[in-house]
C-alpha atoms as a PDB file:
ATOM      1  CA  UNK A   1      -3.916 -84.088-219.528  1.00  0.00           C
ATOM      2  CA  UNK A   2      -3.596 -84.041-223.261  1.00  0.00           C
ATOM      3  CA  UNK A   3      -2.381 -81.064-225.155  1.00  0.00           C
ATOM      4  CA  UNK A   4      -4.980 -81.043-227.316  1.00  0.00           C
ATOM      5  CA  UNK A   5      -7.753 -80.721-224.672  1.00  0.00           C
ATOM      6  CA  UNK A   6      -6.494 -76.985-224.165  1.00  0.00           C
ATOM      7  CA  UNK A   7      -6.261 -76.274-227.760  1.00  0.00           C
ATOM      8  CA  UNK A   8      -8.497 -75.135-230.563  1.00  0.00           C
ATOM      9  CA  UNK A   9      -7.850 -77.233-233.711  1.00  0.00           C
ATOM     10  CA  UNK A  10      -6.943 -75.674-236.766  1.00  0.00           C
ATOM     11  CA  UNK A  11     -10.081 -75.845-238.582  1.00  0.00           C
ATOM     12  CA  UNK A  12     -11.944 -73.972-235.474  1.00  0.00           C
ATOM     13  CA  UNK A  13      -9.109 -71.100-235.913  1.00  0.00           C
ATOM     14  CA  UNK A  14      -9.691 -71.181-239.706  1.00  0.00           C
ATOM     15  CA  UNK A  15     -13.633 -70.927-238.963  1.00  0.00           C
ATOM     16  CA  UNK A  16     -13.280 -67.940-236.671  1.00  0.00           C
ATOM     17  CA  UNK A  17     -10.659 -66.097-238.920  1.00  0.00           C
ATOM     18  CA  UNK A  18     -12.955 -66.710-241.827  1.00  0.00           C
ATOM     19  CA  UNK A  19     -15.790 -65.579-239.968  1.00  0.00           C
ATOM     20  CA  UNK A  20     -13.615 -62.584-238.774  1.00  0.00           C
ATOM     21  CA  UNK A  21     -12.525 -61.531-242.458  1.00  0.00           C
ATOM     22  CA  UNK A  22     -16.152 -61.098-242.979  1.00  0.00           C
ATOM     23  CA  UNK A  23     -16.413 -58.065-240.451  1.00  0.00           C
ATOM     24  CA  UNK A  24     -15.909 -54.563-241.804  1.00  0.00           C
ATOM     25  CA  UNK A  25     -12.539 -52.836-240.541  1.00  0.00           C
ATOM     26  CA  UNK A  26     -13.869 -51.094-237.669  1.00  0.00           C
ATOM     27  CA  UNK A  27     -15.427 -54.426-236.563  1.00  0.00           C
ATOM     28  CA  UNK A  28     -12.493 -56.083-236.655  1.00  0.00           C
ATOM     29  CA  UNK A  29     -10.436 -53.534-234.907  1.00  0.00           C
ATOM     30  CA  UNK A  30     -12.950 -53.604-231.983  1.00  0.00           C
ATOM     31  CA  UNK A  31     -12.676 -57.438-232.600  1.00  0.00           C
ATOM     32  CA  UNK A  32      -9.017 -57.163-232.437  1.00  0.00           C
ATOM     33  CA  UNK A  33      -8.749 -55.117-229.434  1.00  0.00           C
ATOM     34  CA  UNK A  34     -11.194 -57.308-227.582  1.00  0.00           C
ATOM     35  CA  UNK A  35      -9.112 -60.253-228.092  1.00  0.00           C
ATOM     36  CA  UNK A  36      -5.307 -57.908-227.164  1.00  0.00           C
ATOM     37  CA  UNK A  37      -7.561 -56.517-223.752  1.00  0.00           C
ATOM     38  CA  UNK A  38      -8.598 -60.100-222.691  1.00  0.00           C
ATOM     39  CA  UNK A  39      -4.675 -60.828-222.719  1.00  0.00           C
ATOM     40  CA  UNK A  40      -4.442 -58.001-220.523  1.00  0.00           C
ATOM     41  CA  UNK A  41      -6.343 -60.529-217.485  1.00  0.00           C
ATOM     42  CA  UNK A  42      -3.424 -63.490-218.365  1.00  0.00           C
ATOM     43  CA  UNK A  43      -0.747 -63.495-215.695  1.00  0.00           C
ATOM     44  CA  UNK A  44       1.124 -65.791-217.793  1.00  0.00           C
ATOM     45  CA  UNK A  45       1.600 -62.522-219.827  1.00  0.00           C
ATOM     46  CA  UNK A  46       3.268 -59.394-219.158  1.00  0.00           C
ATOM     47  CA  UNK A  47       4.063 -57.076-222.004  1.00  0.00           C
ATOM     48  CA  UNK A  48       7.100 -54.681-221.274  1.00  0.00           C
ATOM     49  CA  UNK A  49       5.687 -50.787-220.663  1.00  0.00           C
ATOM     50  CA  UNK A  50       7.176 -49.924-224.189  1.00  0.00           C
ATOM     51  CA  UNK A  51       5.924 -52.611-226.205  1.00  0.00           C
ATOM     52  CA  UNK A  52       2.520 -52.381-224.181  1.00  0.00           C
ATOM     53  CA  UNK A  53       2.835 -48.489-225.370  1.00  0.00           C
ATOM     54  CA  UNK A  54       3.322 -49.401-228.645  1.00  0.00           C
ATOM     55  CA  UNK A  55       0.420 -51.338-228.937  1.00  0.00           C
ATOM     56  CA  UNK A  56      -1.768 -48.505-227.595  1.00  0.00           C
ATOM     57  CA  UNK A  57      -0.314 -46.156-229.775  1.00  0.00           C
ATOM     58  CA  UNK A  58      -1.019 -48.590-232.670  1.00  0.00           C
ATOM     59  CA  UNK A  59      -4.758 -49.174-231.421  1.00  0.00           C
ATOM     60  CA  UNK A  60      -5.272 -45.775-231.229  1.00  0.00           C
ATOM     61  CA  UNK A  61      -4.065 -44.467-234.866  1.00  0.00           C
ATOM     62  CA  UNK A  62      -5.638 -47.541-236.385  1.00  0.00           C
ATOM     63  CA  UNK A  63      -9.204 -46.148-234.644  1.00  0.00           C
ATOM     64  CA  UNK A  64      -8.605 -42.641-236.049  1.00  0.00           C
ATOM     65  CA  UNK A  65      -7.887 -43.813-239.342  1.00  0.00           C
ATOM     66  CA  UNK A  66      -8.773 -48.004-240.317  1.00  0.00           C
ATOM     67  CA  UNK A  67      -7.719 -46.776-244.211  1.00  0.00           C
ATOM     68  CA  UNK A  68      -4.263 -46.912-242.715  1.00  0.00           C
ATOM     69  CA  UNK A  69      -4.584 -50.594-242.391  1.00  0.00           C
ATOM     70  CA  UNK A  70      -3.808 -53.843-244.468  1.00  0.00           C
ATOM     71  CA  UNK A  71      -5.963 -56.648-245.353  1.00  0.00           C
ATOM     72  CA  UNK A  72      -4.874 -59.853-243.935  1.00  0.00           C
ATOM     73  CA  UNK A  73      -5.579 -61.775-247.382  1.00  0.00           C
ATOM     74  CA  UNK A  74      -3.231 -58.621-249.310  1.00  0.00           C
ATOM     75  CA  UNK A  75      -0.230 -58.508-246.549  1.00  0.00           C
ATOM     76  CA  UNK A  76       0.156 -62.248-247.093  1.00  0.00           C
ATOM     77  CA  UNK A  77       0.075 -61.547-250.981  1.00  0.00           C
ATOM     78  CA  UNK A  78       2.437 -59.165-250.893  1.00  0.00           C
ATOM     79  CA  UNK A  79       4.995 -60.759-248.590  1.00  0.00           C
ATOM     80  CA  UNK A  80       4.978 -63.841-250.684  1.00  0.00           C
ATOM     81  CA  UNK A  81       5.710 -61.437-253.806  1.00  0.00           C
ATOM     82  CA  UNK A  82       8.517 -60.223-251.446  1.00  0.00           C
ATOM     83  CA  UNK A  83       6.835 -56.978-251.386  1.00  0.00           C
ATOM     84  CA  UNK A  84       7.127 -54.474-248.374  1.00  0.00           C
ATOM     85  CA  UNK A  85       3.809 -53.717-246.901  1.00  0.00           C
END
């Protein structure tokens, strides 16, 4: 079986984060944590209590408060400026 049968190709990931960039924060936060909860269901991965903790914790404030967060498009600026988000 070819490796590429189980993969998406890199212009399907570029459509769907495209398409994702075009939801408002709170829809890609629900977006976000539908994606992290269908992990959840992968036996192939098992997140360690704290870092599975962590993420809650991170859901959680980001829910409370999306102003706390960072576009995608201005983290990626900023790192390449070698700028701490």
């Amino acid at each position: 079986m070819a490796e590429r049968q189980t993969m998406v190709a890199q212009n399907d990931f570029d459509s769907i984060f495209e398409a994702a960039m075009k939801l408002t924060v709170a829809e890609r936060i629900a977006l976000a944590e539908r994606i992290y909860l269908s992990l959840e269901k992968d036996e192939d991965l098992k997140f360690a209590d704290e870092w599975q903790a962590e993420i809650d914790r991170r859901l959680e404030e980001a829910r409370r408060d999306p102003s706390i967060l960072i576009d995608g498009d201005e983290l990626l600026a900023k790192l390449r400026r070698g700028e701490c988000p």
